[in-house]
Structure formats: C-alpha cells, structure tokens
C-alpha atoms as a PDB file:
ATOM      1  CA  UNK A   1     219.810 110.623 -25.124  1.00  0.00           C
ATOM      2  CA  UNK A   2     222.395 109.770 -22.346  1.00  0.00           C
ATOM      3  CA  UNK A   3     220.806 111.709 -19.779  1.00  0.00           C
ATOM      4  CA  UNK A   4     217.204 110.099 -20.159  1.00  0.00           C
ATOM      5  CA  UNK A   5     218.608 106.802 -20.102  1.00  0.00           C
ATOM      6  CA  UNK A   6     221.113 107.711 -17.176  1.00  0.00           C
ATOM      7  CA  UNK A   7     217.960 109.536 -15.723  1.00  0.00           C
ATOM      8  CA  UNK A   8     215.639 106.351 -16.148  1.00  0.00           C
ATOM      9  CA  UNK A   9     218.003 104.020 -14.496  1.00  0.00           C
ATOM     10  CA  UNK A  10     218.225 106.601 -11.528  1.00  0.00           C
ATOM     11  CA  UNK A  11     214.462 106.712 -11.485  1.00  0.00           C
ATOM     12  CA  UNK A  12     214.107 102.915 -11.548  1.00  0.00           C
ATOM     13  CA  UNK A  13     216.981 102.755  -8.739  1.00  0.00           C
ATOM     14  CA  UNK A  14     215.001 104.962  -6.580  1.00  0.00           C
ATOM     15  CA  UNK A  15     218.408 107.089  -6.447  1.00  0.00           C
ATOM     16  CA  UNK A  16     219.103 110.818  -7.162  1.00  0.00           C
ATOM     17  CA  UNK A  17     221.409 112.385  -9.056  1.00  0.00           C
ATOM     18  CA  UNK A  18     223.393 113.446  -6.347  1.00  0.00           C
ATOM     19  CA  UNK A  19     223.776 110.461  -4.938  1.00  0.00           C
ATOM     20  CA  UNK A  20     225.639 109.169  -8.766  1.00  0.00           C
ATOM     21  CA  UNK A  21     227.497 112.097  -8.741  1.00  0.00           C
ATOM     22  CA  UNK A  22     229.003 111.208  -5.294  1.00  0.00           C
ATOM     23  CA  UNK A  23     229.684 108.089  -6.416  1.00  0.00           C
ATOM     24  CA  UNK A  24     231.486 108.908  -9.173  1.00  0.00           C
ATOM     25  CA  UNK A  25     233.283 111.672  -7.144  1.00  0.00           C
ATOM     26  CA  UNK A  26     232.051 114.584  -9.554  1.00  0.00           C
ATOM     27  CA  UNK A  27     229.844 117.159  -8.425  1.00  0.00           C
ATOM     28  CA  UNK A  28     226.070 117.191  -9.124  1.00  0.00           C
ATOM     29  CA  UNK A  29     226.426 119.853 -11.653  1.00  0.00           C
ATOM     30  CA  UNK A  30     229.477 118.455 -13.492  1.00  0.00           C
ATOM     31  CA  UNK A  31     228.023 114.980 -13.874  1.00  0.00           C
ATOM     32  CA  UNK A  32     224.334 117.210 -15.034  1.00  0.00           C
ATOM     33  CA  UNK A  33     226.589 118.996 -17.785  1.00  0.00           C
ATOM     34  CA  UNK A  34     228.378 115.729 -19.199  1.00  0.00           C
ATOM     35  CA  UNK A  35     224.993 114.317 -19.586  1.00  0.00           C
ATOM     36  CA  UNK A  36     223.329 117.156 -21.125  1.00  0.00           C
ATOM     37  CA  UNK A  37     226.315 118.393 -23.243  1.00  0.00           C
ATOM     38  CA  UNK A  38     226.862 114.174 -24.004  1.00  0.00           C
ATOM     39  CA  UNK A  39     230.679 114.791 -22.722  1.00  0.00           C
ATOM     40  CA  UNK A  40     231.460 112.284 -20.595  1.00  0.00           C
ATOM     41  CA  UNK A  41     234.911 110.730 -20.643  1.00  0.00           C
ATOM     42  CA  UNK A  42     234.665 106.954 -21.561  1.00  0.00           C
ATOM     43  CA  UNK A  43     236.301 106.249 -18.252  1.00  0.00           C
ATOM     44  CA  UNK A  44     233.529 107.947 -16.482  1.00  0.00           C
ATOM     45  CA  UNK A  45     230.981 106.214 -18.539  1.00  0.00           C
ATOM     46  CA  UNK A  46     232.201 102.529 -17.303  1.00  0.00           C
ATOM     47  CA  UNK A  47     232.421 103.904 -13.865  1.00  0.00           C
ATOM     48  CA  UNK A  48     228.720 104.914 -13.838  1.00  0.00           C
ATOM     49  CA  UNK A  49     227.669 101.513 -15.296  1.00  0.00           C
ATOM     50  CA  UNK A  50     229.695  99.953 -12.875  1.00  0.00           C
ATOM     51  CA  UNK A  51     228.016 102.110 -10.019  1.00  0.00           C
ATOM     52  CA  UNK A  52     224.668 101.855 -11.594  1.00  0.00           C
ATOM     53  CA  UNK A  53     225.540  97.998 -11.958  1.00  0.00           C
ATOM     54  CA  UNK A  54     224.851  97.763 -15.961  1.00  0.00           C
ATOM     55  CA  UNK A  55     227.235  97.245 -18.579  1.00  0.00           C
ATOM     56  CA  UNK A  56     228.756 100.278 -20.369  1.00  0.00           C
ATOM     57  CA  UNK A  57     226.577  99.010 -23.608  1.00  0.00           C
ATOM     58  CA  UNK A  58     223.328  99.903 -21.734  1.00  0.00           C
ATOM     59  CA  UNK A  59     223.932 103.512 -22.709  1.00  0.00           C
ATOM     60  CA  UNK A  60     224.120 102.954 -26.393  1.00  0.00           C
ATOM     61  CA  UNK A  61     221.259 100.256 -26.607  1.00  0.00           C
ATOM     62  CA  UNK A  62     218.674 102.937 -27.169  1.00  0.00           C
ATOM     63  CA  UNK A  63     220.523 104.648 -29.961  1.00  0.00           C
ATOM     64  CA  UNK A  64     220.969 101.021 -31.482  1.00  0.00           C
ATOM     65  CA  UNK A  65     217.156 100.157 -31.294  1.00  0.00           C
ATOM     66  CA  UNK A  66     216.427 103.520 -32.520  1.00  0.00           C
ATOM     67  CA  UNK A  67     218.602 102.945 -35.231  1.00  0.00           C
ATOM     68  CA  UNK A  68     217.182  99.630 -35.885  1.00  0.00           C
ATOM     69  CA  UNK A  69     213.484 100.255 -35.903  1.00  0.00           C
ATOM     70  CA  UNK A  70     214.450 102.988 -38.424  1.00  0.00           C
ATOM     71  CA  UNK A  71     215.956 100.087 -40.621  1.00  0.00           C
ATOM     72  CA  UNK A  72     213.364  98.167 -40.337  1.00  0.00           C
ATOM     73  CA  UNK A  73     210.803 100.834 -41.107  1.00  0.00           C
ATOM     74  CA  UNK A  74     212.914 101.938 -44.633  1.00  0.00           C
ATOM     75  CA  UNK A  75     213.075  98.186 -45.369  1.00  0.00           C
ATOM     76  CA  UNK A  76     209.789  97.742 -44.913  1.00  0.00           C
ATOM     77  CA  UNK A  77     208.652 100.565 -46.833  1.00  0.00           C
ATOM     78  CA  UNK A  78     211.256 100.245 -49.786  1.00  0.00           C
ATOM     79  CA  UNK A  79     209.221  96.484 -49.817  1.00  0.00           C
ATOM     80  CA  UNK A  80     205.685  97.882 -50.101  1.00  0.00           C
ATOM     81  CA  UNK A  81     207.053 100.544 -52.506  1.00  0.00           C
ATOM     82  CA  UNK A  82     208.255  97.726 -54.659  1.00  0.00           C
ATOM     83  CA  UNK A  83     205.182  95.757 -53.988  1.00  0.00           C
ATOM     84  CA  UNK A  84     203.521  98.523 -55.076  1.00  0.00           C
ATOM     85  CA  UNK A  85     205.421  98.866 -59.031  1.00  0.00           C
ATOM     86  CA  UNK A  86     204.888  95.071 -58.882  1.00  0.00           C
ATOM     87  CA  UNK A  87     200.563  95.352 -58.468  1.00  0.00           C
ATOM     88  CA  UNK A  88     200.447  98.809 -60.912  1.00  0.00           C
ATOM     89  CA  UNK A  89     203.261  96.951 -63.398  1.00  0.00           C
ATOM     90  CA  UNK A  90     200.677  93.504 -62.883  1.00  0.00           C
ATOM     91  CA  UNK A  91     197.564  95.707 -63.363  1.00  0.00           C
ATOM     92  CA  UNK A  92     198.596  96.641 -66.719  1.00  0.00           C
ATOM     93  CA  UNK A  93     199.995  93.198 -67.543  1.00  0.00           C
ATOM     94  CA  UNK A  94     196.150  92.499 -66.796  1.00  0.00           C
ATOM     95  CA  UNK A  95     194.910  95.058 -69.134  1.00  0.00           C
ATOM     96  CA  UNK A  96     197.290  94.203 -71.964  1.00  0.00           C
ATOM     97  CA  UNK A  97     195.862  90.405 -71.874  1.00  0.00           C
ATOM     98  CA  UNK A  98     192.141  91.345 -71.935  1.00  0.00           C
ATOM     99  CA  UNK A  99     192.809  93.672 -74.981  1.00  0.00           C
ATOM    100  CA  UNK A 100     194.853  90.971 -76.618  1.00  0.00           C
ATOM    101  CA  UNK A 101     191.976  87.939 -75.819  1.00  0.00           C
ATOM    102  CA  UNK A 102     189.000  91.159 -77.470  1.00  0.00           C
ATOM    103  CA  UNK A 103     191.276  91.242 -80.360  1.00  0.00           C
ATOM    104  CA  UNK A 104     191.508  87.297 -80.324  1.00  0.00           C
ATOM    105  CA  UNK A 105     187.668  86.988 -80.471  1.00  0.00           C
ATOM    106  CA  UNK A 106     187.112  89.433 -83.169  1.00  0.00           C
ATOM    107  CA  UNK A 107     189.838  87.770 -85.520  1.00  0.00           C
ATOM    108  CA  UNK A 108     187.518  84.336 -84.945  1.00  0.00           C
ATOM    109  CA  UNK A 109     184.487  86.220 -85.996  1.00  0.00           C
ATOM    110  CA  UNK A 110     185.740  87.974 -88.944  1.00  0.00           C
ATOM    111  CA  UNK A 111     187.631  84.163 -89.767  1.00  0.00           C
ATOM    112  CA  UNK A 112     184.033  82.757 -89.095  1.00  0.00           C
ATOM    113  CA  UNK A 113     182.380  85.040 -91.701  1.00  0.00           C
ATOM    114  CA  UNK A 114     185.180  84.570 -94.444  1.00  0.00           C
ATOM    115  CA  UNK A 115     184.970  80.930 -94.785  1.00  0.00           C
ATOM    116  CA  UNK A 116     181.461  81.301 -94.864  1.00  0.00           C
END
C-alpha cells in the first residue's frame, strides 16, 4: 500500500525513484525494499513527506478511506438487512390483518342470520 502511494506521488512529480532515494540518502534498492517489505523507519517516513512536500498523514490516508468505505458499506448493509426483517416482519403484519378483517366479516354474517 505504501509503495503505490509513494509510487503515485513519484509519478505525479514526474520524479524517479532514484532520484527519492538520493534524497533521502538511501540507495535505490534500500528505499525499493522498505516500501515493498512496508519497513520504513518513522523517521524516514517524515523525511520522504518532507522531500515529497506532503504531510507524513498522506501515507496512511488511503488505508483510512479504505477503511472507511468498508464502514460505510457494513453500515449500509446491516441497514438494508434490517430494512429487510422490517418489510418481511410488515408483510406478515399485513397478512395477519386481512385474515383477522375475513374472520370479522363472517362473524357479521353468521350475527346477521341469528337475529334473523
């Protein structure tokens, strides 16, 4: 996840990785592994945001969206879920008056005959 977003800013830069890696006075390789292996010092981290000129946050704002959109899509689905119980639990609410406004017609017809 690092690297892409290390990778993207590098891209959007118009810069190379070696050119970062001088920067941060690592070689090309050692700054590839950190990235890949996601073991970069924190010390290093600020020092590439402050070389790439974005805050050290930038680098965890993707895992925090991702992890956000993923809230949002259980919250929304735990809502239609319970939306759901709510129409099947209505449904049969439905059903139960119907049965009880048959049995309410029939008890006024067999009333009607009776009395007469």
């Amino acid at each position: 996840m690092l690297k892409e977003i290390v990778y993207k800013l590098l891209k959007e830069q118009d810069r190379p990785l070696g050119w970062l890696a001088t920067e941060m006075d690592m070689t090309p390789d050692g700054l590839k592994l950190s990235l890949t292996n996601e073991s970069m010092k924190y010390t290093n981290l600020k020092l590439m945001a402050t070389v790439l000129n974005v805050a050290p946050e930038y680098f965890f704002s993707g895992v925090t969206a991702e992890i956000a959109a993923a809230n949002i899509v259980n919250d929304e689905l735990a809502a239609f879920q319970h939306l759901k119980q709510e129409l099947a639990a209505s449904k049969e609410l439905v059903e139960t008056l119907k049965s009880q406004l048959r049995d309410k017609d029939r008890i006024i017809d067999l009333l009607g005959k009776a009395n007469n």
